[in-house]
Protein backbone atom coordinates (compact mmCIF):
# COMPACT_ATOMS: atom_id res chain seq x y z
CA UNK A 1 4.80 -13.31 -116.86
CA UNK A 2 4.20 -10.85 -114.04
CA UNK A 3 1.32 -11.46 -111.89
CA UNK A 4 -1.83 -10.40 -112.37
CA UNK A 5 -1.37 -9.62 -116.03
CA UNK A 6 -2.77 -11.79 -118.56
CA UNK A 7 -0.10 -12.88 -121.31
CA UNK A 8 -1.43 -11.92 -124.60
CA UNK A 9 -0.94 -14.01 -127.75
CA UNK A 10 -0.34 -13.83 -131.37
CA UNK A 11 -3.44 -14.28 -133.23
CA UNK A 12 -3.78 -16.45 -135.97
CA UNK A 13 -5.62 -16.48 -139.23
CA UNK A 14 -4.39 -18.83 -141.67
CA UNK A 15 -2.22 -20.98 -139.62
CA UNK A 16 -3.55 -23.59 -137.34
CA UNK A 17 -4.37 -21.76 -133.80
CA UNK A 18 -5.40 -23.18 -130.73
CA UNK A 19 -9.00 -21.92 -129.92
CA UNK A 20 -9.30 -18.46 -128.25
CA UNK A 21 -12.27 -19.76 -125.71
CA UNK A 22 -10.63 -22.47 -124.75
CA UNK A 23 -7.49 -21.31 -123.60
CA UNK A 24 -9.11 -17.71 -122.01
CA UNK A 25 -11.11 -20.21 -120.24
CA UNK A 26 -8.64 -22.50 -118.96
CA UNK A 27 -6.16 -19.61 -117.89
CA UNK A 28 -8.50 -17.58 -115.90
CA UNK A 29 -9.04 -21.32 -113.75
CA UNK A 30 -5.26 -21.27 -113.56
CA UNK A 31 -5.08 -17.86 -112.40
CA UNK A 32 -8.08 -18.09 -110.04
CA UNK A 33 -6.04 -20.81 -108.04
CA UNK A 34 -2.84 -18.86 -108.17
CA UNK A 35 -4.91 -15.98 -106.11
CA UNK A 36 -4.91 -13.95 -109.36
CA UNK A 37 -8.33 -13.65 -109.89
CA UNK A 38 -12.11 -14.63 -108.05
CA UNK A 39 -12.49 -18.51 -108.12
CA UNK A 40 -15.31 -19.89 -109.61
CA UNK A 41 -14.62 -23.52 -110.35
CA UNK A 42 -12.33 -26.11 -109.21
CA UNK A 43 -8.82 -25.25 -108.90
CA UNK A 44 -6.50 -26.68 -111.34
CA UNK A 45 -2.81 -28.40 -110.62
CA UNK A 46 0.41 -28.30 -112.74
CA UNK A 47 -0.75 -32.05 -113.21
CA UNK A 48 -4.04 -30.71 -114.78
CA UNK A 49 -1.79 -27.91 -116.89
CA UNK A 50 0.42 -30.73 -118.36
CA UNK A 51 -1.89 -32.78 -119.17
CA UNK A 52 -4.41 -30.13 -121.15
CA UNK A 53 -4.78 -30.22 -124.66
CA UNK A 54 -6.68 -27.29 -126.82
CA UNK A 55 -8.86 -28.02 -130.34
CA UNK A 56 -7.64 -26.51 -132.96
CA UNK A 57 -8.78 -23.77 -135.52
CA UNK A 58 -7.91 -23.68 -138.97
CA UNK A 59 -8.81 -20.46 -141.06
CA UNK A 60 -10.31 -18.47 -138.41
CA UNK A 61 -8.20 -17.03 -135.35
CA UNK A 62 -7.04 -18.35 -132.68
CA UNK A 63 -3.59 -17.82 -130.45
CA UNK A 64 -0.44 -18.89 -131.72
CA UNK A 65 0.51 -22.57 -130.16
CA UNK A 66 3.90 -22.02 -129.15
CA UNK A 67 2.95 -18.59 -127.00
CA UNK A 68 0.41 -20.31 -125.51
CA UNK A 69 2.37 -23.80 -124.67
CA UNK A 70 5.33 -21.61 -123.10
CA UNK A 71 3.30 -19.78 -120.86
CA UNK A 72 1.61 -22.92 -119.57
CA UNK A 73 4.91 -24.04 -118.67
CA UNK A 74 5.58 -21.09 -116.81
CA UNK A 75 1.72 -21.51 -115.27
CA UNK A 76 2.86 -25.17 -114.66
CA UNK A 77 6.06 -24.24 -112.61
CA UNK A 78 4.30 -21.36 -110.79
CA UNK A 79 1.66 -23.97 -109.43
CA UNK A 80 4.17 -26.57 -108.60
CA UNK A 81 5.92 -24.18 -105.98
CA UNK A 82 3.06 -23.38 -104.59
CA UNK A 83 2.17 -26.39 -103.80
CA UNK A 84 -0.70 -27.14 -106.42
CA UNK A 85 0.54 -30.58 -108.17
């Protein structure tokens, strides 16, 4: 993930998906306390990343699970070197 650039997802439709508001949300708090982006809330820790969990969506769209889990890994490690556990 380069920085500054939003990872985009697989959409689902009829496969469970996690829901699209939640995780745009949730990233754009991540990226606001990597310095990515303006801050508006609280800034989040890997601790906070690892521990998030997303509803579900089941016949509508949302972003495929697995995209979304890896790049909160990557999110997680990012903030861990920079000193945000």
């Amino acid at each position: 993930m380069d920085a500054g650039q939003r990872p985009q997802f697989t959409r689902t439709r009829y496969a469970p998906g996690y829901r699209i508001g939640d995780v745009d949300a949730f990233i754009d708090r991540v990226e606001a306390t990597l310095g990515l982006r303006p801050r508006f809330g609280p800034p989040v820790t890997a601790a906070d990343v690892h521990r998030v969990q997303f509803r579900l969506v089941w016949l509508r769209r949302g972003y495929d699970p697995r995209e979304v889990d890896q790049a909160l890994d990557r999110y997680q490690e990012l903030l861990g070197e920079r000193g945000w556990s």
